[in-house]
N, C-alpha and C. Protein backbone atom coordinates (compact mmCIF):
# COMPACT_ATOMS: atom_id res chain seq x y z
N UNK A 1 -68.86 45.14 58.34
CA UNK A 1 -69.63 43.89 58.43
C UNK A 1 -71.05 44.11 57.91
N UNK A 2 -71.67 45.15 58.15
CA UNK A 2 -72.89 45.56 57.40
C UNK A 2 -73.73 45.91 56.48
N UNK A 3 -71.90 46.14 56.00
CA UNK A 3 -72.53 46.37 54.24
C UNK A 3 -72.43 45.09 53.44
N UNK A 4 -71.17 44.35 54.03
CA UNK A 4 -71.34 43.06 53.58
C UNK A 4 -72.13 42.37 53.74
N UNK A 5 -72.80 42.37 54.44
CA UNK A 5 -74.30 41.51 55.16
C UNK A 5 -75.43 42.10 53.73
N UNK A 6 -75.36 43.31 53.69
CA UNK A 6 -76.00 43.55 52.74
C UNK A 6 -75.82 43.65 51.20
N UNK A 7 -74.70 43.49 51.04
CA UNK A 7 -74.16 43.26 49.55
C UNK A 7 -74.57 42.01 49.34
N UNK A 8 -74.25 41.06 50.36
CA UNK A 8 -74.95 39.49 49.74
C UNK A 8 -76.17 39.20 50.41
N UNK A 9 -77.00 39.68 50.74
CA UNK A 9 -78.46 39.73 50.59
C UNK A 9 -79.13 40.49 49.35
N UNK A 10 -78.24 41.43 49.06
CA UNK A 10 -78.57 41.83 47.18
C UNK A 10 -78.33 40.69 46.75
N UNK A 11 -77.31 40.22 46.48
CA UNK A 11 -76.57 38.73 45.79
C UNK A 11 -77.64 38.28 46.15
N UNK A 12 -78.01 37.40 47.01
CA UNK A 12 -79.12 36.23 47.27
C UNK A 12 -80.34 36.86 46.37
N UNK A 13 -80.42 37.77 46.63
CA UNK A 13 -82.09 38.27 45.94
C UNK A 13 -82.10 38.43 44.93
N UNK A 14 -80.76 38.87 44.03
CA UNK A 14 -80.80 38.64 42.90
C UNK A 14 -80.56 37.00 42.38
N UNK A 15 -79.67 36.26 42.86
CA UNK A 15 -79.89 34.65 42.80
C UNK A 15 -81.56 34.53 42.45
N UNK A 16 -81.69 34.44 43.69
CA UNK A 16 -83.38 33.69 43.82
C UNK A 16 -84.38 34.48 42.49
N UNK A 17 -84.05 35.37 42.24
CA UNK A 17 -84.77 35.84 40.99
C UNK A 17 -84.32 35.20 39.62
N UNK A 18 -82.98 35.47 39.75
CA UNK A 18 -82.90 34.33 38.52
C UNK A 18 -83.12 33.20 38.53
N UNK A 19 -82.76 32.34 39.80
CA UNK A 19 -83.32 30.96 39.42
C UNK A 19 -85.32 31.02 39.45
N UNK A 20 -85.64 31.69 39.67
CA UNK A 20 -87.02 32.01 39.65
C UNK A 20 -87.38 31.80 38.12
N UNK A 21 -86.85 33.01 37.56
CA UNK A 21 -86.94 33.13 36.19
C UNK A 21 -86.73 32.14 35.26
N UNK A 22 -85.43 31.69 35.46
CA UNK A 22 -85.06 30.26 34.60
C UNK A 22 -85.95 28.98 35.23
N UNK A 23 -86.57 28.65 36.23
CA UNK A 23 -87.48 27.83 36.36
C UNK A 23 -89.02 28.19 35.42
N UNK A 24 -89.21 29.32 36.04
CA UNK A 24 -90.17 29.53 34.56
C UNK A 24 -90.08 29.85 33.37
N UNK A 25 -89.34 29.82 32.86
CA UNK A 25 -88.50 29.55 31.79
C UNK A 25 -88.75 27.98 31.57
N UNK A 26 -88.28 26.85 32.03
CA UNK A 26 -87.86 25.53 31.91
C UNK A 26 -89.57 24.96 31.63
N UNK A 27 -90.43 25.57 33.43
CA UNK A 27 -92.06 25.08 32.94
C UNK A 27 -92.66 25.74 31.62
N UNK A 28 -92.45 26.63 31.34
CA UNK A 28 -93.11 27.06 29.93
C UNK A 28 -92.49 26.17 29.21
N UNK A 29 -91.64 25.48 28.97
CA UNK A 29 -90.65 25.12 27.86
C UNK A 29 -91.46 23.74 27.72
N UNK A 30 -91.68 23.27 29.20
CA UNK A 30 -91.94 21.52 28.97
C UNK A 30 -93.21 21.40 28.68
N UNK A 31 -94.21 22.49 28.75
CA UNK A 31 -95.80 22.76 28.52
C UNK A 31 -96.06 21.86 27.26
């Protein structure tokens, strides 16, 4: 159960970085 807890808290953190990225991505774009 613990590593899975932590395999998708990698997952999430890597999520949230990409959508991070591709949002700034999108505001540079509409500048």
């Amino acid at each position: 159960m613990g590593k899975d807890l932590a395999k998708n808290k990698k997952a999430l953190f890597d999520f949230s970085i990409i959508e991070t990225f591709e949002a700034g991505i999108v505001l540079k774009g509409s500048e």
